[in-house]
PDB file of N, CA and C in Angstrom:
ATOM      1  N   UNK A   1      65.155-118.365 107.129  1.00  0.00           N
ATOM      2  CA  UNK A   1      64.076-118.744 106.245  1.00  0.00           C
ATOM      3  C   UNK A   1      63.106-117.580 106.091  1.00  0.00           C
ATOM      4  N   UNK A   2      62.502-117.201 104.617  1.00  0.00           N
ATOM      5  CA  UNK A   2      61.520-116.455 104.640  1.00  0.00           C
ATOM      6  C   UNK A   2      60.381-116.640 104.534  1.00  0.00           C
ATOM      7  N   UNK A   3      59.380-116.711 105.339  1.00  0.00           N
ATOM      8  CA  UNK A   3      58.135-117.242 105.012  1.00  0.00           C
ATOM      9  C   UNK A   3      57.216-116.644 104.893  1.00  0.00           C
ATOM     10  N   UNK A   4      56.279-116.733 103.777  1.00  0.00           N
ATOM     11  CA  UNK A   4      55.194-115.837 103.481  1.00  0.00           C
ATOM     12  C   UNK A   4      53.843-116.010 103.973  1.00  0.00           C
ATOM     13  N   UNK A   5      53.497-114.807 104.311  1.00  0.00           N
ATOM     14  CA  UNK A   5      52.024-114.350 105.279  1.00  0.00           C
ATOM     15  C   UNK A   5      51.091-114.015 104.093  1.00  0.00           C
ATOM     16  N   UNK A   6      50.399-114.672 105.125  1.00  0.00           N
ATOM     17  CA  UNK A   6      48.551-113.668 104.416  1.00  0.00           C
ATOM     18  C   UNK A   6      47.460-113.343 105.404  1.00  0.00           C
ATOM     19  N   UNK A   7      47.171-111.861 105.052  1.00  0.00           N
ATOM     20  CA  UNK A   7      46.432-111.703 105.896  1.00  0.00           C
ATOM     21  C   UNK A   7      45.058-111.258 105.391  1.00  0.00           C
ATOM     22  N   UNK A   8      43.765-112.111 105.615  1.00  0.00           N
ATOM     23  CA  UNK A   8      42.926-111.878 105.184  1.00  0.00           C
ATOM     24  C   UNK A   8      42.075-111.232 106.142  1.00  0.00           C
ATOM     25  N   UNK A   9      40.561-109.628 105.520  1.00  0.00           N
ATOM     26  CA  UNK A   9      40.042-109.298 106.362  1.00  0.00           C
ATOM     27  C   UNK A   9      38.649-109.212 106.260  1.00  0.00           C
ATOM     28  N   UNK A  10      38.066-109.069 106.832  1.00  0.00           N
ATOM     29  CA  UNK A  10      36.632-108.753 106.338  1.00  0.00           C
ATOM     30  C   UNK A  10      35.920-107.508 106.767  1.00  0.00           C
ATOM     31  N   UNK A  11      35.260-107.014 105.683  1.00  0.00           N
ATOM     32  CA  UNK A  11      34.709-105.851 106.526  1.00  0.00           C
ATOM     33  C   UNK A  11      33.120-105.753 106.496  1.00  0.00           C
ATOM     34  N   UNK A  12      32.480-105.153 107.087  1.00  0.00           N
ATOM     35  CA  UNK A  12      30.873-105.282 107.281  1.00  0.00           C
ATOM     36  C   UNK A  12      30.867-103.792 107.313  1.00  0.00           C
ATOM     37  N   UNK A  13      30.692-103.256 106.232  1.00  0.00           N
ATOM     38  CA  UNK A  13      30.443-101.706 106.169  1.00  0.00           C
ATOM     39  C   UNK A  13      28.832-101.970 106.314  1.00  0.00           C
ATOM     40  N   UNK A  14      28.087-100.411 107.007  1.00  0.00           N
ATOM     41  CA  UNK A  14      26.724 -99.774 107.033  1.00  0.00           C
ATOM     42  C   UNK A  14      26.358 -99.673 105.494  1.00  0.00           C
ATOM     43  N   UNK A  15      25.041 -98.976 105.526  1.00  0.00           N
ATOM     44  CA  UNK A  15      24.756 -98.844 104.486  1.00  0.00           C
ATOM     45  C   UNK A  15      25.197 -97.476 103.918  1.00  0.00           C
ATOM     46  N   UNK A  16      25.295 -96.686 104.526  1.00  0.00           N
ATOM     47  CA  UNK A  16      26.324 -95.235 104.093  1.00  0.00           C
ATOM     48  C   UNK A  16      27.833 -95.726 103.482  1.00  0.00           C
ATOM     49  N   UNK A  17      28.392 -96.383 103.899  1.00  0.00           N
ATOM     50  CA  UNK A  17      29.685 -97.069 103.953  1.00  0.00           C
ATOM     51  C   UNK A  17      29.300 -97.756 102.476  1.00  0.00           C
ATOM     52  N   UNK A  18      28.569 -98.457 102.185  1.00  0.00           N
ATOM     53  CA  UNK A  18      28.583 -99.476 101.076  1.00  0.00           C
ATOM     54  C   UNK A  18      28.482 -98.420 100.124  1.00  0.00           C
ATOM     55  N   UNK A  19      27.121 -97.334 100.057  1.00  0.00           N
ATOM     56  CA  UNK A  19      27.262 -96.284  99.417  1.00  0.00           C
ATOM     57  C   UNK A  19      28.049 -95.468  99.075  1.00  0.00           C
ATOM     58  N   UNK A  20      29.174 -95.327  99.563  1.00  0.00           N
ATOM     59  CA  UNK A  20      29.949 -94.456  99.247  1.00  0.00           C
ATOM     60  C   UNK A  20      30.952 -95.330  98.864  1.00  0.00           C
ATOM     61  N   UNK A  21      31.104 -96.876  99.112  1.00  0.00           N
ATOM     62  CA  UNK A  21      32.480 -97.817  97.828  1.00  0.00           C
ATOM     63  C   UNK A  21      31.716 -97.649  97.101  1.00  0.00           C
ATOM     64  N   UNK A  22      30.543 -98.115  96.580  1.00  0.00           N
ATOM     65  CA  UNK A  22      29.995 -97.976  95.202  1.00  0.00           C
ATOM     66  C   UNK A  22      30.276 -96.678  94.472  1.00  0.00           C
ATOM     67  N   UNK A  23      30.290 -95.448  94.806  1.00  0.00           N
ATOM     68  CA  UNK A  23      30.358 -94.465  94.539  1.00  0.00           C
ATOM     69  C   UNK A  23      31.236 -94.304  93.756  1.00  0.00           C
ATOM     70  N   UNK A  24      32.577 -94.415  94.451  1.00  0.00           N
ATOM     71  CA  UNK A  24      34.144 -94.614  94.718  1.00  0.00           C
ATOM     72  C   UNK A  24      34.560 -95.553  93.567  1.00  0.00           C
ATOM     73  N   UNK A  25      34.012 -96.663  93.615  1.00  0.00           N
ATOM     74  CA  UNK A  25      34.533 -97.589  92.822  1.00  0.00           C
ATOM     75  C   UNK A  25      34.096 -97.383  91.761  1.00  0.00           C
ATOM     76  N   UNK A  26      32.500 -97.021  91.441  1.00  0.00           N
ATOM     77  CA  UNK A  26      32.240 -96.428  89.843  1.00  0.00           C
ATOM     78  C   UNK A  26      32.462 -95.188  89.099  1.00  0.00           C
ATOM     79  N   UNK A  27      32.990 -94.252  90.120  1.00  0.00           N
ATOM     80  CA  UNK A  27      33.753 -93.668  89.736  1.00  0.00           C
ATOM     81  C   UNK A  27      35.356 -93.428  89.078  1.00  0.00           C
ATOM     82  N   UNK A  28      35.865 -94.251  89.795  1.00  0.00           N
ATOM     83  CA  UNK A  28      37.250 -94.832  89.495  1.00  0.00           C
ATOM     84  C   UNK A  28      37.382 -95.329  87.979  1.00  0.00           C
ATOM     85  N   UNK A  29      36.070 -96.507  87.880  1.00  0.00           N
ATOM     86  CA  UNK A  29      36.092 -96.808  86.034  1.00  0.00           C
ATOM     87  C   UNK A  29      35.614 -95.977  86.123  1.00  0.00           C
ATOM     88  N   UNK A  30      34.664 -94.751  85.612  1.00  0.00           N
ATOM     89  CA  UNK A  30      34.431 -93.830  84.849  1.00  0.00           C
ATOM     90  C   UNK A  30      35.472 -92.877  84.376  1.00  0.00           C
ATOM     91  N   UNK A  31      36.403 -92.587  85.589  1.00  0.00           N
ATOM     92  CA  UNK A  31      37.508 -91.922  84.803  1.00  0.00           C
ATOM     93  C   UNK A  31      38.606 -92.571  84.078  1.00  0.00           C
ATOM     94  N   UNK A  32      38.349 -94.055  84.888  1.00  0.00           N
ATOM     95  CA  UNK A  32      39.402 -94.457  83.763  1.00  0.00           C
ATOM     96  C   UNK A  32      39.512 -94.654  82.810  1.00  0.00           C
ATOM     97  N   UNK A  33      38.213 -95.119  82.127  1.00  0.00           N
ATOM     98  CA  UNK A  33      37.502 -94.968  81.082  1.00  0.00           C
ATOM     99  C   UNK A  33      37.774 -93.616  79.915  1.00  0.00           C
ATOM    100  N   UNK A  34      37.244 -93.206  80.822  1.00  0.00           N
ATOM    101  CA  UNK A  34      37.518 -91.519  80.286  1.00  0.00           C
ATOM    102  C   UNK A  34      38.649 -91.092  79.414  1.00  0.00           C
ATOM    103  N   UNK A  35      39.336 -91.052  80.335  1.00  0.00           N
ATOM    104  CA  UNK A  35      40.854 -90.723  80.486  1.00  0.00           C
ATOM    105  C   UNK A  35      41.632 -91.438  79.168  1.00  0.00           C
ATOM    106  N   UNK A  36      41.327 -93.218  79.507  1.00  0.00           N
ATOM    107  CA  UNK A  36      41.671 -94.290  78.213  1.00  0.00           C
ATOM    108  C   UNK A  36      41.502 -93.598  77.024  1.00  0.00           C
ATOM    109  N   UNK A  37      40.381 -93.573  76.789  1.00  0.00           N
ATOM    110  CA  UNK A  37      39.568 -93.196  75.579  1.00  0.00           C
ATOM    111  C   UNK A  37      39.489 -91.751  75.086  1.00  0.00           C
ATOM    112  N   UNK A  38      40.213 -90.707  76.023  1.00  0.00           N
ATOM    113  CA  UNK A  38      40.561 -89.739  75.199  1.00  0.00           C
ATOM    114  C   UNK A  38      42.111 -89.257  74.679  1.00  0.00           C
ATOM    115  N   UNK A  39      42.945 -90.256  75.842  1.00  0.00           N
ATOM    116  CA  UNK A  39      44.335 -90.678  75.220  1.00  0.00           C
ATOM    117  C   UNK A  39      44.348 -91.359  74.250  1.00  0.00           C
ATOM    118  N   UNK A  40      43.575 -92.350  73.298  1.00  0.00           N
ATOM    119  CA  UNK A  40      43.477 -92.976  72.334  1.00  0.00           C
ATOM    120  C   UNK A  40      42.829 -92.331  71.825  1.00  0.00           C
ATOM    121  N   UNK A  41      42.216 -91.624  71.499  1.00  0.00           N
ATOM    122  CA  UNK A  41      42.051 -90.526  70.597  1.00  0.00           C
ATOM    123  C   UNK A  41      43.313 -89.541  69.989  1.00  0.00           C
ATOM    124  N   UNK A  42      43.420 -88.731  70.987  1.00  0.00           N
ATOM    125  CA  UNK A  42      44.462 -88.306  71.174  1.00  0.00           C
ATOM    126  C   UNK A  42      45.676 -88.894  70.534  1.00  0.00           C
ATOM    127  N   UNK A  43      45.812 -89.771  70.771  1.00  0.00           N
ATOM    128  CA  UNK A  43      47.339 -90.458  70.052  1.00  0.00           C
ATOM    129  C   UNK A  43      46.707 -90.428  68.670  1.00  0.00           C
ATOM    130  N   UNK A  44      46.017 -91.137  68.297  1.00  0.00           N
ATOM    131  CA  UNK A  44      45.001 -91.437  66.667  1.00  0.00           C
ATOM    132  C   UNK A  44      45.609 -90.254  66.108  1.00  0.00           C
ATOM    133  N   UNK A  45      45.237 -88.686  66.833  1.00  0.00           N
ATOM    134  CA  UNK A  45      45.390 -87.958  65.827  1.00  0.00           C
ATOM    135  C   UNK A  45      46.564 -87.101  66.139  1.00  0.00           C
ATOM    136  N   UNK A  46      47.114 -87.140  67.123  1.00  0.00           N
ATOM    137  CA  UNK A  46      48.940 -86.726  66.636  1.00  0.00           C
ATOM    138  C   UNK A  46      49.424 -87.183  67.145  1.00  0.00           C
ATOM    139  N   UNK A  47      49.630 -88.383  67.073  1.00  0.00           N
ATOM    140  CA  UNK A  47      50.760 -89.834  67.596  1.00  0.00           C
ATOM    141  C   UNK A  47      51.732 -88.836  68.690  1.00  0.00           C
ATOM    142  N   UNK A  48      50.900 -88.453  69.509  1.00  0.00           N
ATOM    143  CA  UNK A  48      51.835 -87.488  70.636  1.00  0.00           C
ATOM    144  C   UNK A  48      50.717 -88.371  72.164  1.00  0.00           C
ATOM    145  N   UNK A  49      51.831 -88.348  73.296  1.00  0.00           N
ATOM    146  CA  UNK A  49      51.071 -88.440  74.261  1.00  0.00           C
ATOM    147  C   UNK A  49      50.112 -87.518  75.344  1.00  0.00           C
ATOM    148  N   UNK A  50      48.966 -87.682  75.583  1.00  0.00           N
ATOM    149  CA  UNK A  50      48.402 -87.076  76.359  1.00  0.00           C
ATOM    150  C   UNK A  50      48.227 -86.892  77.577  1.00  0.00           C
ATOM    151  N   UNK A  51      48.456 -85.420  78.383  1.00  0.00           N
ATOM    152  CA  UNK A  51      48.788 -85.786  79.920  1.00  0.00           C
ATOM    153  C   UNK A  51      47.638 -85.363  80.447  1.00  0.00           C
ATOM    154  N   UNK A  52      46.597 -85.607  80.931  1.00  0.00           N
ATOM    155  CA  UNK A  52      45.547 -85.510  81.953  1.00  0.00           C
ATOM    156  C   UNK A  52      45.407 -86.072  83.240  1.00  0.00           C
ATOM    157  N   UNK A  53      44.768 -85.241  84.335  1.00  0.00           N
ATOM    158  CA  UNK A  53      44.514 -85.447  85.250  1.00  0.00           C
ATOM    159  C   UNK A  53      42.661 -86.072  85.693  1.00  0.00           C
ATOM    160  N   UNK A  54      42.085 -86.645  86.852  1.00  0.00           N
ATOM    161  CA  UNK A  54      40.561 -86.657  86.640  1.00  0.00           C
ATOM    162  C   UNK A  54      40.241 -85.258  87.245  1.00  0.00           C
ATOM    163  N   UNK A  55      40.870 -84.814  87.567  1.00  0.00           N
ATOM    164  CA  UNK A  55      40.583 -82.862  88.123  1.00  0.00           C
ATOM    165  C   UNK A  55      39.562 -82.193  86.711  1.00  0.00           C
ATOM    166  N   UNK A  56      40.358 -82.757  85.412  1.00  0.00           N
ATOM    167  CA  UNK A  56      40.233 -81.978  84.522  1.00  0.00           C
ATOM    168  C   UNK A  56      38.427 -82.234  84.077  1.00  0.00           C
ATOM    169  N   UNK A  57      38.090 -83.690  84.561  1.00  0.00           N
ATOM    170  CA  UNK A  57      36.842 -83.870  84.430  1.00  0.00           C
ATOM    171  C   UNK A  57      35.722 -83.421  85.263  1.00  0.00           C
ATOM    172  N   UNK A  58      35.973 -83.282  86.323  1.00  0.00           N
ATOM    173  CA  UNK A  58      34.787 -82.906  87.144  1.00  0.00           C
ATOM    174  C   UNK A  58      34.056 -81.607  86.695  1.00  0.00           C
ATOM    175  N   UNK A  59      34.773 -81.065  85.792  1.00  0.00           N
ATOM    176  CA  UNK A  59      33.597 -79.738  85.718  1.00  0.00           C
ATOM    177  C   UNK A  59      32.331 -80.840  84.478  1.00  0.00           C
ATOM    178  N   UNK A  60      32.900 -81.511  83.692  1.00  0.00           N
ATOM    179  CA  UNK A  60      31.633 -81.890  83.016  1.00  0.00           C
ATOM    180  C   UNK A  60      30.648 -83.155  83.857  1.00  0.00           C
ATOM    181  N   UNK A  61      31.762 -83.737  84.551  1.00  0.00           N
ATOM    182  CA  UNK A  61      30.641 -84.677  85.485  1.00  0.00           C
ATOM    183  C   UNK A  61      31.150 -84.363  87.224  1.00  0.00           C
ATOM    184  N   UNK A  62      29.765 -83.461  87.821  1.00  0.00           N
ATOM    185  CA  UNK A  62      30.015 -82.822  88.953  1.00  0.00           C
ATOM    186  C   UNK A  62      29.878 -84.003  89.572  1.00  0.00           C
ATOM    187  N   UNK A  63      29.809 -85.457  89.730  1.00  0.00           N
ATOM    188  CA  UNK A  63      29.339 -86.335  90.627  1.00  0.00           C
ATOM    189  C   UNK A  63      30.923 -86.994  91.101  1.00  0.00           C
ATOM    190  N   UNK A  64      31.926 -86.558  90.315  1.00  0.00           N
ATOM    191  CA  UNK A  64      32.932 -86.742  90.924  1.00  0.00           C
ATOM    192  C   UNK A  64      33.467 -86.523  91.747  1.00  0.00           C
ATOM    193  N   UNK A  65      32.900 -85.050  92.377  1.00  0.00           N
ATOM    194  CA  UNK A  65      32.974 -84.394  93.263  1.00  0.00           C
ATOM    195  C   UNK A  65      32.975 -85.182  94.587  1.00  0.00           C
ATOM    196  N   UNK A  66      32.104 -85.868  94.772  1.00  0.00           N
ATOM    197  CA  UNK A  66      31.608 -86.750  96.027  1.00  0.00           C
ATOM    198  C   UNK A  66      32.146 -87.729  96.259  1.00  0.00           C
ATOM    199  N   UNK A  67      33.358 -87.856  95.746  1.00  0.00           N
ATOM    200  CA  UNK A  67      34.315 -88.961  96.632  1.00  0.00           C
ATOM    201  C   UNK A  67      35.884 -88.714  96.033  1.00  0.00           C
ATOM    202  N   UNK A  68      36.239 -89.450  97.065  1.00  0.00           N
ATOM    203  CA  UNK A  68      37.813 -88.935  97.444  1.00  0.00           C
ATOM    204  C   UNK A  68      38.785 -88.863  96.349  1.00  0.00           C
ATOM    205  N   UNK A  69      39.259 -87.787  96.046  1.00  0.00           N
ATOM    206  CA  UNK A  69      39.509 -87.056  95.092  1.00  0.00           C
ATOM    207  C   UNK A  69      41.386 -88.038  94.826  1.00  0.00           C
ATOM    208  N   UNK A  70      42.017 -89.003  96.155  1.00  0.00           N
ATOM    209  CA  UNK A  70      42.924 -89.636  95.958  1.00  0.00           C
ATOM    210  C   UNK A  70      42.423 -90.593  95.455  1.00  0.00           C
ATOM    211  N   UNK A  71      41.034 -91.316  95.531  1.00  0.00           N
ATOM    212  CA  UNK A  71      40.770 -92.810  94.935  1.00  0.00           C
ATOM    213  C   UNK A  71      40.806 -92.547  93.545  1.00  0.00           C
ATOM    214  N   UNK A  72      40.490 -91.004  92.796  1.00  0.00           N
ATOM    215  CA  UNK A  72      40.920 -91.172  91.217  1.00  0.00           C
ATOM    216  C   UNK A  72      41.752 -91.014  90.685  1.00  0.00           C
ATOM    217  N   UNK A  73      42.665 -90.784  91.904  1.00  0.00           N
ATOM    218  CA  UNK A  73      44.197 -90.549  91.149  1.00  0.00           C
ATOM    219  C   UNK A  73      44.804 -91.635  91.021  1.00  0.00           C
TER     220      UNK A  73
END
């Protein structure tokens, strides 16, 4: 028989800790955002696909800088 688990957790991050998911996490939509919306552009005007990375953004928004450079990938 296979039976399915769940494992639920909780976490109680500090206030540095909360600061830096917020960070993390609004960063994450910002590039995805980004990224969306200049591939749809992009397609609009030569029905070709666009390959970007969020590397390519941080020089115009340096605040990307400050968190983990795998959570925007």
């Amino acid at each position: 028989m296979n039976y399915n688990k769940a494992i639920k957790y909780r976490i109680y991050p500090n206030k540095n800790q909360k600061e830096l998911l917020q960070k993390t996490f609004g960063c994450c939509r910002k590039i995805w955002n980004l990224m969306l919306s200049d591939k749809i552009d992009y397609y609009r005007e030569t029905k070709e696909s666009l390959k970007t990375t969020p590397a390519q953004y941080k020089k115009n928004y340096p605040y990307l800088k400050e968190v983990d450079s795998l959570a925007l990938a």
